[in-house]
Protein backbone atom coordinates (compact mmCIF):
# COMPACT_ATOMS: atom_id res chain seq x y z
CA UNK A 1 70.05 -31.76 -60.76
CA UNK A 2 72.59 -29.95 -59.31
CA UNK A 3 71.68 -29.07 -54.97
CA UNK A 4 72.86 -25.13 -54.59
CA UNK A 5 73.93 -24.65 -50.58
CA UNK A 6 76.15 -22.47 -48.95
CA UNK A 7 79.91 -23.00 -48.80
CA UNK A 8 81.73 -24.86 -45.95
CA UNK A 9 83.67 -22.97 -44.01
CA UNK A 10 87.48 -22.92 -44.56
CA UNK A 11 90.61 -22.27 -41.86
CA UNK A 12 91.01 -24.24 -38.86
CA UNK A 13 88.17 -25.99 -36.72
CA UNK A 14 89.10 -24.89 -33.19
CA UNK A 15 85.87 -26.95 -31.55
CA UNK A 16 86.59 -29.89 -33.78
CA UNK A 17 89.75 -29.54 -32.71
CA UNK A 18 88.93 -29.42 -28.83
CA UNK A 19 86.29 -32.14 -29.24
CA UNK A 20 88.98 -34.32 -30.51
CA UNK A 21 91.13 -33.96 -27.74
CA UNK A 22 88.21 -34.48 -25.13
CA UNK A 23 87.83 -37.99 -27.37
CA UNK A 24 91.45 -38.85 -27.28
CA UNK A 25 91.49 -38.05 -23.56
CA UNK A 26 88.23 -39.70 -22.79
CA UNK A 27 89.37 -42.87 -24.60
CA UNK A 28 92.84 -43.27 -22.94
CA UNK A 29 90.70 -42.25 -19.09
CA UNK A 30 88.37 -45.31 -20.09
CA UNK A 31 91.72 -48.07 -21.11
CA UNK A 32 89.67 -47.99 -24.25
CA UNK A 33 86.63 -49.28 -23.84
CA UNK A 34 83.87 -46.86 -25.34
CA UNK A 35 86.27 -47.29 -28.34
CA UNK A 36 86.26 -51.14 -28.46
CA UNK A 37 82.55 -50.88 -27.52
CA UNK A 38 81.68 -48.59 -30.56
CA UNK A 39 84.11 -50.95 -32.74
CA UNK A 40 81.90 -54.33 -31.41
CA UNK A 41 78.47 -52.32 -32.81
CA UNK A 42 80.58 -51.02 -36.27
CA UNK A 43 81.38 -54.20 -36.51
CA UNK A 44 77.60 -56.10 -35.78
CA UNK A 45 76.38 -53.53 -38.16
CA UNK A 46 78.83 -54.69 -40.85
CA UNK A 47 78.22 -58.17 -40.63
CA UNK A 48 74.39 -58.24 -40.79
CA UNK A 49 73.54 -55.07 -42.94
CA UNK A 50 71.17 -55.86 -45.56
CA UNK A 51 72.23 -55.13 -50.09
CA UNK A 52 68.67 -53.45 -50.52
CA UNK A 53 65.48 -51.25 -49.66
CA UNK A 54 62.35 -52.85 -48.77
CA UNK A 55 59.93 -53.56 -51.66
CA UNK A 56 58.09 -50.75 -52.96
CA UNK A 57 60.04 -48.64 -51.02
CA UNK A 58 60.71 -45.34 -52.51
CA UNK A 59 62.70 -43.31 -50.09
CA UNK A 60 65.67 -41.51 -51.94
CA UNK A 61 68.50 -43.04 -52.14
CA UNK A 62 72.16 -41.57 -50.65
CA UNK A 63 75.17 -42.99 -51.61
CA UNK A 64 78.00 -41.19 -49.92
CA UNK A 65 81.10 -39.63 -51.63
CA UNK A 66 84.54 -40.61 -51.12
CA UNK A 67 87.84 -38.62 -51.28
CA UNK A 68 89.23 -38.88 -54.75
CA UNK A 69 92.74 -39.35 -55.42
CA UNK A 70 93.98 -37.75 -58.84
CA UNK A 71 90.15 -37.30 -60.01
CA UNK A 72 90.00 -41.08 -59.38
CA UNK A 73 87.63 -43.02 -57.64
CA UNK A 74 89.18 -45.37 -55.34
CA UNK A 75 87.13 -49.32 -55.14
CA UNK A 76 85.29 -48.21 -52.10
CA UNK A 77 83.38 -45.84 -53.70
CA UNK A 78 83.48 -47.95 -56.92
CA UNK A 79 81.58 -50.46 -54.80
CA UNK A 80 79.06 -47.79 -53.35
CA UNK A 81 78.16 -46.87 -57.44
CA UNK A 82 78.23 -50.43 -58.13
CA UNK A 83 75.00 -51.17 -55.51
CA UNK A 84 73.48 -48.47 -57.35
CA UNK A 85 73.70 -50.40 -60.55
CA UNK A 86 72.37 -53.53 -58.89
CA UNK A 87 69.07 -51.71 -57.42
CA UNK A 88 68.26 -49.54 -60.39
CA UNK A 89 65.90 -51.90 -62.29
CA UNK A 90 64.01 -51.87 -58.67
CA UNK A 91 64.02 -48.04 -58.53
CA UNK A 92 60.92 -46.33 -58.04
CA UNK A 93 59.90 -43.73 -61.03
CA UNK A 94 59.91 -41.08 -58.57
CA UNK A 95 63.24 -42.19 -56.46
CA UNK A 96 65.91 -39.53 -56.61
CA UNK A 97 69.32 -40.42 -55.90
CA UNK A 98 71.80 -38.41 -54.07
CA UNK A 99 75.43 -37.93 -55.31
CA UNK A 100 76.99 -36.71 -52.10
CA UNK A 101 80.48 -35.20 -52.15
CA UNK A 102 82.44 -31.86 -53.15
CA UNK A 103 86.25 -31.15 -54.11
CA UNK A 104 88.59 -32.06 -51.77
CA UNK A 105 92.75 -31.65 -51.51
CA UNK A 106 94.50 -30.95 -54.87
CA UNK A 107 91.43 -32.41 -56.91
CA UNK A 108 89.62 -30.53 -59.66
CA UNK A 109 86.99 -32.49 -59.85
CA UNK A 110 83.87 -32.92 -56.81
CA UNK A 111 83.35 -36.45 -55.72
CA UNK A 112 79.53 -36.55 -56.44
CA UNK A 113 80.87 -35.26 -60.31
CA UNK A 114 82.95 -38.23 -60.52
CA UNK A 115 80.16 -40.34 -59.18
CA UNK A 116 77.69 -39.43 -61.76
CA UNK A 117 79.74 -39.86 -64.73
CA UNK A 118 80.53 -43.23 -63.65
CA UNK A 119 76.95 -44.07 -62.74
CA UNK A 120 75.51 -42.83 -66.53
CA UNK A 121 78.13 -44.06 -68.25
CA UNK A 122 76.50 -47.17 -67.71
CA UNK A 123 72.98 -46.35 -66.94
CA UNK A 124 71.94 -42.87 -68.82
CA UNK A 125 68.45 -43.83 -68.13
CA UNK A 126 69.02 -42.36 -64.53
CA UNK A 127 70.06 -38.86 -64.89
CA UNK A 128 66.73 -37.57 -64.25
CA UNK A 129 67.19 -39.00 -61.11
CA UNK A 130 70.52 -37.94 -60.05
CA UNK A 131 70.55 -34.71 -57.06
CA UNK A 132 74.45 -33.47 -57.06
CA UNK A 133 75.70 -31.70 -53.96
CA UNK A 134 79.19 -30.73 -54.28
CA UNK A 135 80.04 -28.73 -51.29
CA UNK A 136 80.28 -31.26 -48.10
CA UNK A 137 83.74 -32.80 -47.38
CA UNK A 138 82.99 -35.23 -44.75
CA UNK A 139 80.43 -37.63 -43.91
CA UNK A 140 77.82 -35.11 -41.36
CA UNK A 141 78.26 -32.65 -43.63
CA UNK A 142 77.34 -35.15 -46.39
CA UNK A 143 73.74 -35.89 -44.22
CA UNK A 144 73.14 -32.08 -43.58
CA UNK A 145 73.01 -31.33 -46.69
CA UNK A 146 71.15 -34.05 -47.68
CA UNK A 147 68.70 -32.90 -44.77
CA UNK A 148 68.26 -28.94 -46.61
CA UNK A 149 67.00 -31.09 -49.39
CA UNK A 150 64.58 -33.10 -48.14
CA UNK A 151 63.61 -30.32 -46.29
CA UNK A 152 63.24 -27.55 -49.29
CA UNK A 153 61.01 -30.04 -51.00
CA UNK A 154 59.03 -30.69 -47.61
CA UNK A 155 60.27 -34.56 -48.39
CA UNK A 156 59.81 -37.11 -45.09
CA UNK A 157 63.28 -37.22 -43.52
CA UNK A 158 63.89 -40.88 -44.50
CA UNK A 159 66.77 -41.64 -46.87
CA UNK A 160 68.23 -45.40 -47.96
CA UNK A 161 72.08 -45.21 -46.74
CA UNK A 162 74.44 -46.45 -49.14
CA UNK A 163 78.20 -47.24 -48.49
CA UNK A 164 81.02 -49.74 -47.32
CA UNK A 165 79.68 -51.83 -44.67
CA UNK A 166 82.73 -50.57 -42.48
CA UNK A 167 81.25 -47.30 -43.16
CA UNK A 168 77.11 -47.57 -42.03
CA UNK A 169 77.28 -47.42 -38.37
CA UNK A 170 78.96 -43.72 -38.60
CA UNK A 171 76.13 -42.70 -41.31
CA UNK A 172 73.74 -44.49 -39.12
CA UNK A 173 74.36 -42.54 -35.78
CA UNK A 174 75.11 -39.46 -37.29
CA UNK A 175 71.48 -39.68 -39.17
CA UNK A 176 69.99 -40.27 -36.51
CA UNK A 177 71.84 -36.72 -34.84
CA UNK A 178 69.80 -34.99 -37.42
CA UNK A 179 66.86 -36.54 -37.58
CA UNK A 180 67.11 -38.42 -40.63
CA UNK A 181 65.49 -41.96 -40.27
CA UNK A 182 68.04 -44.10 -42.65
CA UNK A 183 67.81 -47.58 -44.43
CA UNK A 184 71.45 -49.13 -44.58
CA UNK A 185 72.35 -50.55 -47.47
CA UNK A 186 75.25 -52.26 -47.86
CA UNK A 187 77.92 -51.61 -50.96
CA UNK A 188 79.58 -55.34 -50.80
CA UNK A 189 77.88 -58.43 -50.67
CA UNK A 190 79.39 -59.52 -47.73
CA UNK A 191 81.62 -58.32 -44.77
CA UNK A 192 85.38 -59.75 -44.82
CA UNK A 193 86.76 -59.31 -41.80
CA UNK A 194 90.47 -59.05 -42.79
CA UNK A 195 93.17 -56.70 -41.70
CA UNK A 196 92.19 -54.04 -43.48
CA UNK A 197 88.53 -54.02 -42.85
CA UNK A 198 89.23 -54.20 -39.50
CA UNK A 199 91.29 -51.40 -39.22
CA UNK A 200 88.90 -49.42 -40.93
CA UNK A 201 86.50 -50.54 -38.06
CA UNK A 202 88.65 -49.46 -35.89
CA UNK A 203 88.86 -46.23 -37.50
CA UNK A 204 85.08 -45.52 -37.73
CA UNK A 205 84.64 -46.56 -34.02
CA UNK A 206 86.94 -43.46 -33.15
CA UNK A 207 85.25 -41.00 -35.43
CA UNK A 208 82.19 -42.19 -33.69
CA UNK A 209 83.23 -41.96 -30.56
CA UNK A 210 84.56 -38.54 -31.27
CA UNK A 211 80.77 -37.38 -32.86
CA UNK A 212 79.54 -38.48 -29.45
CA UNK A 213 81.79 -37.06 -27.45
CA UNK A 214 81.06 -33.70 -29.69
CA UNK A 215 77.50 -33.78 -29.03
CA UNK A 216 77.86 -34.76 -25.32
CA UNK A 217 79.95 -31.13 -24.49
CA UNK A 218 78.29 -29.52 -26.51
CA UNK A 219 74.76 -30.16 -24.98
CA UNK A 220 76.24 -29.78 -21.54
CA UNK A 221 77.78 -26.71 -22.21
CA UNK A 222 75.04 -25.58 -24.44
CA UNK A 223 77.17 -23.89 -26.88
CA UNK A 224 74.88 -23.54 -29.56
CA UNK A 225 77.74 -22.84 -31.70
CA UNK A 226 78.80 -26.28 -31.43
CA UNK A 227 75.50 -27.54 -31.55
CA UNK A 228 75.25 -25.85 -35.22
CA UNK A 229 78.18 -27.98 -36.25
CA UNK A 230 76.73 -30.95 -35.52
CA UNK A 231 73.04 -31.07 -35.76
């Protein structure tokens, strides 16, 4: 099943653009600290996330898209497809599965397309199960459209996360912006806290810290065009 929604909006994202700088500014004002603060919590989160739903649990499932490069996955998102694999003898009959993801940069190919074909080339017994969405580019617009979903089909808003354990606390607080109640799952086993996973941390903290600092103006100023973006 393919989900139909309206296209994102190309040209240049003046707000994002301003909210960033309030972040940048409100990070180097603070020597840091909401950053390191939100980095601590990324990092808590990755360390202790759980590799599965609760039994008889049968929420849908979202496993987030990742940029492409060439039409190729990279092993991030390799590893998100692979927890799919591992839970789908403990999938629910009725437990739909959202490919989230569209075409980004010089690809030809969406990343939720590239995610299914790798998912029933080893499991055709799910592509009844399998929801598309192939217009979002980034991770919020990922959840909002998973939101016009659940909400079309008058579905609870409660969804079982699925990605890089660098990558939950952003899908966590940014659920939670639009009133999705989400189950982290965890795409690796375990955390390794090496260079590169820490940077990534690091990374995620900022685009955190930037959501908040979004939704923060925006609610003071009540600029309910900003507000749109967001939530």
């Amino acid at each position: 099943m393919r989900l139909t929604s309206s296209a994102t909006q190309e040209g240049i994202d003046w707000d994002g653009l301003l909210m960033l700088s309030l972040s940048i500014l409100s990070a180097l004002l603070t020597f840091g600290f909401f950053w390191f603060w939100r980095a601590f919590q990324c990092y808590r989160i990755a360390q202790s996330a759980e590799t599965s739903l609760p039994d008889k649990t049968s929420i849908p499932l979202i496993v987030f898209g990742k940029q492409l490069h060439e039409n190729r996955m990279d092993e991030d998102f390799k590893t998100r497809l692979n927890r799919v694999s591992t839970l789908q003898n403990t999938i629910h009959p009725d437990q739909k599965i959202f490919l989230l993801g569209g075409i980004t940069n010089q690809n030809t190919v969406s990343e939720a397309q590239a995610g299914a074909d790798a998912l029933l080339a080893e499991h055709p017994e799910l592509s009844d199960k399998l929801v598309l969405e192939e217009s979002s580019r980034n991770t919020l617009e990922n959840l909002k459209q998973a939101r016009i979903y659940l909400n079309e089909h008058n579905l609870p808003l409660q969804a079982g996360l699925i990605t890089n354990r660098y990558h939950l606390n952003r899908c966590q607080v940014m659920a939670k912006g639009l009133g999705l109640d989400g189950t982290l799952i965890a795409a690796e086993d375990d955390f390794v806290a090496d260079f590169q996973n820490l940077y990534k941390i690091f990374m995620e903290a900022f685009f955190i810290h930037w959501y908040h600092t979004g939704s923060f103006i925006s609610r003071w100023l009540n600029n309910k065009r900003m507000l749109s973006k967001i939530h």
